[in-house]
Protein backbone atom coordinates (compact mmCIF):
# COMPACT_ATOMS: atom_id res chain seq x y z
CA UNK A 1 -16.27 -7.35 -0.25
CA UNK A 2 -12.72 -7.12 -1.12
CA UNK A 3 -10.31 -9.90 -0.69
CA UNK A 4 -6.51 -8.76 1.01
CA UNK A 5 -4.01 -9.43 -1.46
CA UNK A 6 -1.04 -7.56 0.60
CA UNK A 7 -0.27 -4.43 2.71
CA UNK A 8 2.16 -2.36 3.68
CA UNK A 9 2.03 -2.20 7.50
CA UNK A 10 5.41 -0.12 7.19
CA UNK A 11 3.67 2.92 5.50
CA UNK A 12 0.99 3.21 8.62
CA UNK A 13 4.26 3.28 10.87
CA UNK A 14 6.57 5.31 8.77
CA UNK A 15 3.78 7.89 7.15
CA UNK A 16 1.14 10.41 8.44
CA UNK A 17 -2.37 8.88 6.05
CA UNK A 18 -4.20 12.14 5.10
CA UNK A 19 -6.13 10.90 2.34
CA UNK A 20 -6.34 7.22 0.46
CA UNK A 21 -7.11 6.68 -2.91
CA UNK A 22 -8.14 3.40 -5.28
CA UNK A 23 -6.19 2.37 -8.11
CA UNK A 24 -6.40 0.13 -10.90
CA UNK A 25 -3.16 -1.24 -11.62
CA UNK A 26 -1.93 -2.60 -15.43
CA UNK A 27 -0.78 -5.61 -15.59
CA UNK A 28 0.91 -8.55 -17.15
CA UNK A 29 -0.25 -12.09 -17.28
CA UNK A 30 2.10 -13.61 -15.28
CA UNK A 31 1.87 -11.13 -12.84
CA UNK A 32 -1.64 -11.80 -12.39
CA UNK A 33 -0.68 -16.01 -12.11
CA UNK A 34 1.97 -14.75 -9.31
CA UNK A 35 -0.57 -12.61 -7.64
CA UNK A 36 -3.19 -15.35 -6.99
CA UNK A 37 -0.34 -17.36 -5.90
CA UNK A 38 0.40 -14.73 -3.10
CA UNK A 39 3.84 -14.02 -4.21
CA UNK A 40 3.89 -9.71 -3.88
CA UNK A 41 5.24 -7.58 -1.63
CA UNK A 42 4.33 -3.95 -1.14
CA UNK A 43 6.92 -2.75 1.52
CA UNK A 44 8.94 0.28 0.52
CA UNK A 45 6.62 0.94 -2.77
CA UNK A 46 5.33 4.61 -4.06
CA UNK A 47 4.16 6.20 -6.57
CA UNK A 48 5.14 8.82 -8.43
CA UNK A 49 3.47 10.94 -11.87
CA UNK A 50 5.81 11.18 -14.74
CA UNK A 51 4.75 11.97 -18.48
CA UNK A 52 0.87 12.86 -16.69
CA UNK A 53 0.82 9.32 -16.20
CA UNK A 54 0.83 7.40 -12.54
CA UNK A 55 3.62 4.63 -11.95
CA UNK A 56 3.97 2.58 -8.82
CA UNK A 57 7.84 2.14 -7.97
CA UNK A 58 9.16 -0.78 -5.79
CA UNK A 59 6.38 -3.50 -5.79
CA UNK A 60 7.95 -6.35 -5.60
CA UNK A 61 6.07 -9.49 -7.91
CA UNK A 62 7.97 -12.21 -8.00
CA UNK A 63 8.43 -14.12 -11.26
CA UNK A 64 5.90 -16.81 -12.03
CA UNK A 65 7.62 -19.91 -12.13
CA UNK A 66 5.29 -22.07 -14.48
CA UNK A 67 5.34 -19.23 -17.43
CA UNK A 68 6.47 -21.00 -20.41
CA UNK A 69 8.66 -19.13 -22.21
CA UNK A 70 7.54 -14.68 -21.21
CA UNK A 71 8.51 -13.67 -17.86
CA UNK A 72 8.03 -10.01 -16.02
CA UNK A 73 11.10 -8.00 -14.07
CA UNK A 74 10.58 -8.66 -10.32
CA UNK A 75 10.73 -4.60 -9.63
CA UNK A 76 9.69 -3.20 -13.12
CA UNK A 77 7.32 0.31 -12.96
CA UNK A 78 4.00 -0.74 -13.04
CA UNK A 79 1.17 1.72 -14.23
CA UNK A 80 -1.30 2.46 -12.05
CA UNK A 81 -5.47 3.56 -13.57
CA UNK A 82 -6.89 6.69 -12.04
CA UNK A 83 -9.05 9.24 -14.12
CA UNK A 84 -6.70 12.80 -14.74
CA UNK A 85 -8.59 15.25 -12.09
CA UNK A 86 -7.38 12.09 -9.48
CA UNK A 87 -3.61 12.70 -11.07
CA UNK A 88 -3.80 16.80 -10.80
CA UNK A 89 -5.20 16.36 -6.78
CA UNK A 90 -2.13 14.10 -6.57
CA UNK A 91 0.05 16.60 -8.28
CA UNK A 92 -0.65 19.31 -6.14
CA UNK A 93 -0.29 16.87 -2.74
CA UNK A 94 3.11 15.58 -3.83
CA UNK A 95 4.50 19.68 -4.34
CA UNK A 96 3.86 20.56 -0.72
CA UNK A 97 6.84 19.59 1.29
CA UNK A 98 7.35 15.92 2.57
CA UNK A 99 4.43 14.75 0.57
CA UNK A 100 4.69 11.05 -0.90
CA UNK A 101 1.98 8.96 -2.23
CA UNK A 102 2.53 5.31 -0.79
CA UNK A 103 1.36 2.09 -1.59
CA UNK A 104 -1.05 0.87 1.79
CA UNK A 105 -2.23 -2.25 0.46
CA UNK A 106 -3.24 -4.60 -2.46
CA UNK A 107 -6.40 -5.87 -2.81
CA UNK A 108 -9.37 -8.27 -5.31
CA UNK A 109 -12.39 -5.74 -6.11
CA UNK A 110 -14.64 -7.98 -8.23
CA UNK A 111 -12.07 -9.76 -10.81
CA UNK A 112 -9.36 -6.83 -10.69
CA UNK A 113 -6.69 -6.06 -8.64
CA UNK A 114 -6.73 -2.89 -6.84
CA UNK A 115 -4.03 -0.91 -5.25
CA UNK A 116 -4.80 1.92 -2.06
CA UNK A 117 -2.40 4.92 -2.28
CA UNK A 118 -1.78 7.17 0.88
CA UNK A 119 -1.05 11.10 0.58
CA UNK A 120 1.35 11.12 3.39
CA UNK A 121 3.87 13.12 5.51
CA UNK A 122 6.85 11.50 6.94
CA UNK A 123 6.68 10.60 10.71
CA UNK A 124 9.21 12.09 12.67
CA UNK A 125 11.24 9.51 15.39
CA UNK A 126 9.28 11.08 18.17
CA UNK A 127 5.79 10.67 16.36
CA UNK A 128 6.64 7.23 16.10
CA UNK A 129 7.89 6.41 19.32
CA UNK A 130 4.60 8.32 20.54
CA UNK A 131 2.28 6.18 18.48
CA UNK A 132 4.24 3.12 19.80
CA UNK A 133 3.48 4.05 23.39
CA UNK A 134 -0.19 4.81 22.72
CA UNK A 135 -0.65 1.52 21.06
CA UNK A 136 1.23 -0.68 24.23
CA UNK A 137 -0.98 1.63 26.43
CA UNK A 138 -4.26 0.42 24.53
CA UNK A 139 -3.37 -2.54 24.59
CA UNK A 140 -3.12 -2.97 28.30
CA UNK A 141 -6.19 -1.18 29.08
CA UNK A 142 -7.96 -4.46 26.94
CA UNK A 143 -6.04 -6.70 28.58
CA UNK A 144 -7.34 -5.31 32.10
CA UNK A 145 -11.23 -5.28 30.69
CA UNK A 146 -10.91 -8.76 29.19
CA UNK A 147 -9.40 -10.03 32.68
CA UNK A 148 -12.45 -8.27 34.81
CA UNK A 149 -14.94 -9.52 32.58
CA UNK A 150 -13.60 -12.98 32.71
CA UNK A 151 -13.24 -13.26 36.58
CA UNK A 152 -17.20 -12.36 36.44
């Protein structure tokens, strides 16, 4: 069982999920302390392949404040662990048009820290507006059930 760490309920909203993927993710020590402490923040990050390596951009870990004298950059480039044929599939998602690979959430798998990418389209105003509407409508239909089946 996994243990949340964050997520990044944006990407759902903003981004068409066709496929997720696990990550390892490299890093430093005081990351790790900040981490625990729940100080991250995934909105707004991707990833991106440069050198044949993967990097995840715009992760926000926030300094740890009891580090003694080493500290990390709040929004460095952080390098993310998948095996090569993982990077190529990647490769090939992010040349189609309006492909990105987004962080979706951060998470504890044993003792390491995980990361979930998303290959994803952007969502289009109307998509969104449409999802929106199906979501309210959902909603309502529960809230009807759960008021029949308490009146019984």
């Amino acid at each position: 069982m996994s243990a949340e760490i964050a997520t990044n309920r944006k990407a759902l909203r903003e981004y068409h999920i066709e496929e997720r993927l696990e990550a390892g993710i490299e890093l430093r020590g005081t990351e790790v302390k900040s981490i625990r402490a729940g100080h991250v923040q995934l909105q707004g990050a991707f990833a991106r392949i440069e050198g044949g390596q993967l990097y995840l951009y715009e992760s926000a870990i926030q300094p740890y404040e009891q580090a003694s004298h080493e500290q990390h950059e709040n929004k460095r480039r952080r390098r993310l662990l998948v095996h090569r044929t993982e990077i190529r599939k990647l490769e090939v998602a992010t040349e189609q048009a309006g492909c990105t690979v987004v962080a979706i959430r951060m998470y504890w798998k044993k003792n390491h820290i995980k990361v979930e990418l998303g290959i994803g389209k952007g969502k289009a105003n109307a998509d969104k507006r449409a999802d929106l509407k199906k979501r309210t409508q959902d909603r309502e239909v529960q809230r009807m059930l759960a008021g029949i089946q308490h009146k019984r």
